[in-house]
C-alpha atoms as a PDB file:
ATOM      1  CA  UNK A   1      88.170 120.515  97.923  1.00  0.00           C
ATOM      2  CA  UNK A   2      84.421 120.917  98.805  1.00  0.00           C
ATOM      3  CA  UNK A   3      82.517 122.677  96.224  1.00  0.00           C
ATOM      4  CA  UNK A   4      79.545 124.165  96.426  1.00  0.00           C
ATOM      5  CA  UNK A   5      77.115 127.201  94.714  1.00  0.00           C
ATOM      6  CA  UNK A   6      76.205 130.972  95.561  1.00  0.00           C
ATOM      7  CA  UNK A   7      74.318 131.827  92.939  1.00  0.00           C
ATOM      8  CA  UNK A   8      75.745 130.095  90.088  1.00  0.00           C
ATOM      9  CA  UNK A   9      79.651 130.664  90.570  1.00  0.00           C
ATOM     10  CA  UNK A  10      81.593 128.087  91.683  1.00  0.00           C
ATOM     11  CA  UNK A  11      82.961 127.846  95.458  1.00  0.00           C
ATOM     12  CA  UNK A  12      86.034 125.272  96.802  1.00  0.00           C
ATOM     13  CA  UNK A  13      86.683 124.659 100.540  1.00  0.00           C
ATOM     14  CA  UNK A  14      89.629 123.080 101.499  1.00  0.00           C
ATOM     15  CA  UNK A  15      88.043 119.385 102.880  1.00  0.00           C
ATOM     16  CA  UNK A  16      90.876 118.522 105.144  1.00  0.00           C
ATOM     17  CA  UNK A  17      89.183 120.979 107.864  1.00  0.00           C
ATOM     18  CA  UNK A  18      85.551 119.277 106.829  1.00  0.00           C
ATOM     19  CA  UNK A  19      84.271 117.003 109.588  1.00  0.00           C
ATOM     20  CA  UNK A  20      81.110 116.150 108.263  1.00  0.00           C
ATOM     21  CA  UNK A  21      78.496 117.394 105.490  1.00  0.00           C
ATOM     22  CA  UNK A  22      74.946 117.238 107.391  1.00  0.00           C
ATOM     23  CA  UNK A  23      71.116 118.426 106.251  1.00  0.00           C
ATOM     24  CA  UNK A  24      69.431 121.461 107.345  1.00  0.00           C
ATOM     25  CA  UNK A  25      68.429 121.334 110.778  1.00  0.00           C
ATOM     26  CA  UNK A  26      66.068 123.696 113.220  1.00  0.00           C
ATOM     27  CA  UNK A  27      68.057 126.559 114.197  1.00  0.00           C
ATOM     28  CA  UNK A  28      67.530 128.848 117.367  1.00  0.00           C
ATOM     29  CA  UNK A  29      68.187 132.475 115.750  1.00  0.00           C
ATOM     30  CA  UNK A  30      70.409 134.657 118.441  1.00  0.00           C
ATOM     31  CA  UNK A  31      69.019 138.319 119.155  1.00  0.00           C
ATOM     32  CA  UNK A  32      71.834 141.060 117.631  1.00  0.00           C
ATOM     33  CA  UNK A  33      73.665 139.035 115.449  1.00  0.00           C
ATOM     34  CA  UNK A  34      74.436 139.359 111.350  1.00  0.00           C
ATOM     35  CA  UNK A  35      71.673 138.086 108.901  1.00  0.00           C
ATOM     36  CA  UNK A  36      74.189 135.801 107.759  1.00  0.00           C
ATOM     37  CA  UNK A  37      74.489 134.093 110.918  1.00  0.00           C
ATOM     38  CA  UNK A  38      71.572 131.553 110.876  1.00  0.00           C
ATOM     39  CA  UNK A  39      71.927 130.921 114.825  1.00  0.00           C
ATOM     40  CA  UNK A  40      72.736 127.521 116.891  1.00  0.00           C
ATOM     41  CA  UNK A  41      72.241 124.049 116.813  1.00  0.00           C
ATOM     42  CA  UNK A  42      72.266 121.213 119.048  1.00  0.00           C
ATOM     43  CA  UNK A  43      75.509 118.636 117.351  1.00  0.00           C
ATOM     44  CA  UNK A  44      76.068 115.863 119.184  1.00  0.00           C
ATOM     45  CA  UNK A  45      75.486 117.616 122.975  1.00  0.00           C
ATOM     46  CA  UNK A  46      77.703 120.923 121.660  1.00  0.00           C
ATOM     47  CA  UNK A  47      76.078 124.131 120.538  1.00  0.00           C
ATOM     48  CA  UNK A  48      77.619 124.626 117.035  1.00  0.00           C
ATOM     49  CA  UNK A  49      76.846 128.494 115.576  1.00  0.00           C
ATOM     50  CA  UNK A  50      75.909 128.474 111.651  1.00  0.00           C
ATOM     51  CA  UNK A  51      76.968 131.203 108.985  1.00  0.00           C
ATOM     52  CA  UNK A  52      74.927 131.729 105.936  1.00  0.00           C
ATOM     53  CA  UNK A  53      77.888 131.769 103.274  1.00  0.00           C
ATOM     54  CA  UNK A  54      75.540 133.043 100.564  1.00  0.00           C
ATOM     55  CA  UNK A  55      74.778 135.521 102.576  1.00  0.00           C
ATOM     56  CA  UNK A  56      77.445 136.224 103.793  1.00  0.00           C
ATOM     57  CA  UNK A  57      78.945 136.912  99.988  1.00  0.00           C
ATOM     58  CA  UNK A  58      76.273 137.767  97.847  1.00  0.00           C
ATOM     59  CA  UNK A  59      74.252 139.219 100.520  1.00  0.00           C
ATOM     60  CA  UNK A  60      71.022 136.882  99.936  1.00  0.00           C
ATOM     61  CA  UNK A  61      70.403 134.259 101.649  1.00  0.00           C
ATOM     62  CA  UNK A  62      70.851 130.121 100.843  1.00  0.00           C
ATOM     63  CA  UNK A  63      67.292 128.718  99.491  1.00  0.00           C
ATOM     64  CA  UNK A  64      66.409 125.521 100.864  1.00  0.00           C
ATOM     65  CA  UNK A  65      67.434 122.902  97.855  1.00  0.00           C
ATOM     66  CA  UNK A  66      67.195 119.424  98.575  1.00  0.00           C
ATOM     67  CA  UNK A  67      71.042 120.269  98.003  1.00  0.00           C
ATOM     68  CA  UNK A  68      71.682 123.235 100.786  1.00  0.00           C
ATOM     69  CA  UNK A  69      73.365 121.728 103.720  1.00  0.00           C
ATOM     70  CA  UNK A  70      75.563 122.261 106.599  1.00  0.00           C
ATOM     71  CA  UNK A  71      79.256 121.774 106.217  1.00  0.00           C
ATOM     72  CA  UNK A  72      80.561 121.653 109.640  1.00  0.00           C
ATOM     73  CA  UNK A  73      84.771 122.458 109.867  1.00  0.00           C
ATOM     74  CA  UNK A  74      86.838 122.492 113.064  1.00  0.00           C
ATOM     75  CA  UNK A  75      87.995 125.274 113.885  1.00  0.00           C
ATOM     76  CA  UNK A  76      91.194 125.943 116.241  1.00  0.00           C
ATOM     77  CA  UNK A  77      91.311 129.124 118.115  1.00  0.00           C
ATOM     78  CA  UNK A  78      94.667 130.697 119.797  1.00  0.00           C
ATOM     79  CA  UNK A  79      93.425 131.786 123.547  1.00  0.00           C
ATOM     80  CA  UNK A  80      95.942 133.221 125.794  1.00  0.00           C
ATOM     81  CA  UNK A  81      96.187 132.113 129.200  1.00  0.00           C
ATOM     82  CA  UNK A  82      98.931 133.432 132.238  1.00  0.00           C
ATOM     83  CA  UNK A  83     101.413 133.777 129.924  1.00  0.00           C
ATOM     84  CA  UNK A  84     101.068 130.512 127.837  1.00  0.00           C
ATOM     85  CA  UNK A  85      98.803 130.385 124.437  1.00  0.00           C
ATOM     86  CA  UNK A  86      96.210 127.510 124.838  1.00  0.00           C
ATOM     87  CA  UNK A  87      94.780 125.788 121.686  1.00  0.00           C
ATOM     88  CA  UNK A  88      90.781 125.373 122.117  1.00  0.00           C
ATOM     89  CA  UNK A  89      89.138 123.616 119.408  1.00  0.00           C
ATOM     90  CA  UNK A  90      85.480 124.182 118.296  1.00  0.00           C
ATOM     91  CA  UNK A  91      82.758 123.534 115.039  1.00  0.00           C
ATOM     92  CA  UNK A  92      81.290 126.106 112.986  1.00  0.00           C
ATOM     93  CA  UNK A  93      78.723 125.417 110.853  1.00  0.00           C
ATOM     94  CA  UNK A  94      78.497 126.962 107.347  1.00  0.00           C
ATOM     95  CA  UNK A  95      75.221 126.954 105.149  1.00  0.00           C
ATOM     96  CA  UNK A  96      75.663 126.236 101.760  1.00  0.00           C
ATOM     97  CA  UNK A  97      73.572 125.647  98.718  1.00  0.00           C
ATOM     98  CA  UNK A  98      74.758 122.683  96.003  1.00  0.00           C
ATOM     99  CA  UNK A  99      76.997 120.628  98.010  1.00  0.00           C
ATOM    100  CA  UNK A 100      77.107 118.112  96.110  1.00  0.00           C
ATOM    101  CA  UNK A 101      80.508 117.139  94.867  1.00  0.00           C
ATOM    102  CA  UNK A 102      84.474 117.503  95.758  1.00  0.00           C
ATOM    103  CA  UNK A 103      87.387 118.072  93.622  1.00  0.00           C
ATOM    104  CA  UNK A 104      90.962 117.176  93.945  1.00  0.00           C
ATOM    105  CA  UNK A 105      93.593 120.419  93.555  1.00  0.00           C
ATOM    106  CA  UNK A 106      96.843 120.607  95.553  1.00  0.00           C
ATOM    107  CA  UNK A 107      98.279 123.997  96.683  1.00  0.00           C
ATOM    108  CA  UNK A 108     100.000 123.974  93.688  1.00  0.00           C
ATOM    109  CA  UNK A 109      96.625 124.317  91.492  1.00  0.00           C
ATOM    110  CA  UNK A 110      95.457 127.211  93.151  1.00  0.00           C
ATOM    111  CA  UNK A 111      96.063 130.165  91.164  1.00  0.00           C
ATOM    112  CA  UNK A 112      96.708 133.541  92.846  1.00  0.00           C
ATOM    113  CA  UNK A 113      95.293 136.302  90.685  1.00  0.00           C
ATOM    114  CA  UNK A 114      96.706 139.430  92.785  1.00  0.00           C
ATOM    115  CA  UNK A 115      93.408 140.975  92.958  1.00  0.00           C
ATOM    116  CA  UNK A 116      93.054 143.591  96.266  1.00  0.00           C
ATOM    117  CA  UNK A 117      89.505 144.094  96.806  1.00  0.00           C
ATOM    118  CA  UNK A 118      88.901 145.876 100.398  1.00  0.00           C
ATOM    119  CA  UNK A 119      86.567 144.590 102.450  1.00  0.00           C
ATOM    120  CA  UNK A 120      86.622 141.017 100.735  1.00  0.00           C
ATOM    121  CA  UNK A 121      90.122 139.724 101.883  1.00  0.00           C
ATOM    122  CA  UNK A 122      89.007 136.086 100.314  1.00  0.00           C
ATOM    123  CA  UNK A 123      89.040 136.839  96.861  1.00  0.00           C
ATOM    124  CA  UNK A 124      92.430 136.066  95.845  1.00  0.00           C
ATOM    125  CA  UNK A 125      93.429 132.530  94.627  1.00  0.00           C
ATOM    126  CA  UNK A 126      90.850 130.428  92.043  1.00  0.00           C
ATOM    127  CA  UNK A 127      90.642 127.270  90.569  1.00  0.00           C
ATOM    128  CA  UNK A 128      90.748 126.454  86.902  1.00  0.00           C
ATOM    129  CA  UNK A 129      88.623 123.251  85.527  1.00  0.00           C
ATOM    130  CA  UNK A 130      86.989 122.008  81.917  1.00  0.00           C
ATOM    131  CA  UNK A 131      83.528 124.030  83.413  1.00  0.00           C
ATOM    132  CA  UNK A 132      85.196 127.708  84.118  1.00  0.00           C
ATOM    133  CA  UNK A 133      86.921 129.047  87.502  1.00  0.00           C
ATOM    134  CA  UNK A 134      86.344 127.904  90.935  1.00  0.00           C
ATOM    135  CA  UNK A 135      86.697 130.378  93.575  1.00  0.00           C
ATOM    136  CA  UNK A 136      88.893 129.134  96.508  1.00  0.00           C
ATOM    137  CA  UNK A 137      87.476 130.452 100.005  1.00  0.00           C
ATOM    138  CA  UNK A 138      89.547 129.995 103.011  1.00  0.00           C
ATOM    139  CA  UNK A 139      88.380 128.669 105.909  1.00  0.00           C
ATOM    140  CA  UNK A 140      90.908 131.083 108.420  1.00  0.00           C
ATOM    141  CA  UNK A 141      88.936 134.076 106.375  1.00  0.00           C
ATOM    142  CA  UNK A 142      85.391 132.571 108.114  1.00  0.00           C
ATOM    143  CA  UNK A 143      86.947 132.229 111.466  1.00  0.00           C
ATOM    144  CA  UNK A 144      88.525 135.231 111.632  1.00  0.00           C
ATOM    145  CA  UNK A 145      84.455 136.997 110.921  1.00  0.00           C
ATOM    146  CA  UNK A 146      83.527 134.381 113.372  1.00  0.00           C
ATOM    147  CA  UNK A 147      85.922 135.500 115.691  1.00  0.00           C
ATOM    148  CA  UNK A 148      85.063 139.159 115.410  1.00  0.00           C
ATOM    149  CA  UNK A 149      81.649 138.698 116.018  1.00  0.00           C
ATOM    150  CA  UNK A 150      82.790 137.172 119.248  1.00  0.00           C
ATOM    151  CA  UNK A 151      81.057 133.697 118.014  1.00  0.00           C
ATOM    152  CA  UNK A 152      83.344 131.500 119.723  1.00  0.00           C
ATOM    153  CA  UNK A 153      83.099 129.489 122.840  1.00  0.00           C
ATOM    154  CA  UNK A 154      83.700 131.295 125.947  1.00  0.00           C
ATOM    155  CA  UNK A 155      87.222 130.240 126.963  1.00  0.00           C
END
């Protein structure tokens, strides 16, 4: 797992989707879109969109820390074409503030807590360690918002 802060609670991401942790870069903000997507970026000749996850969750956004960087994940979205479903493959950048260190937790150490809260499908399985709980975010829960927004290569 990746961790990393919002505010001062604890975040995991699983690190097998995790291609690379970068630093901030320039971003080119797109007109009509959520606060907590930052905008685009130039990655290695593809234009990768960024999400703010802080705020995205606590609705404020990531400070600029030495620490904050870009955690880039692939991504694998369904498209269905004639009749066949076609796998395209993409990057999505996600802001974060504190990524600094990883932690190793099988499936098996995630606990599921039960907890139903509306509008935030994520909360739902945590991490226990020596320093407290570690909130477990899914990465299918960002692409699905990502997907939503229509933030997705055209296909």
């Amino acid at each position: 797992m990746l961790l990393f802060y919002i505010n001062n609670e604890r975040y995991a991401l699983p690190s097998q989707q995790v291609l690379e942790v970068i630093p901030l870069v320039s971003f080119t903000k797109l007109p009509h879109t959520p606060e907590y997507m930052v905008g685009v970026f130039n990655y290695r000749d593809s234009i990768v969109p960024v999400m703010d996850l802080s705020q995205f969750i606590a609705g404020k956004p990531c400070c600029e820390h030495l620490s904050t960087r870009i955690i880039l994940v692939k991504c694998v979205h369904n498209q269905p074409s004639s009749g066949l479903e076609q796998q395209e493959q993409y990057i999505l950048g996600l802001m974060a503030e504190r990524v600094v260190e990883t932690l190793h937790v099988s499936e098996a150490g995630l606990v599921d807590v039960n907890l139903q809260i509306g509008k935030v499908p994520y909360v739902g399985k945590m991490i226990l360690d020596e320093q407290g709980i570690i909130q477990y975010l899914p990465i299918d829960y960002l692409l699905s918002e990502a997907e939503k927004l229509d933030f997705l290569p055209a296909g």
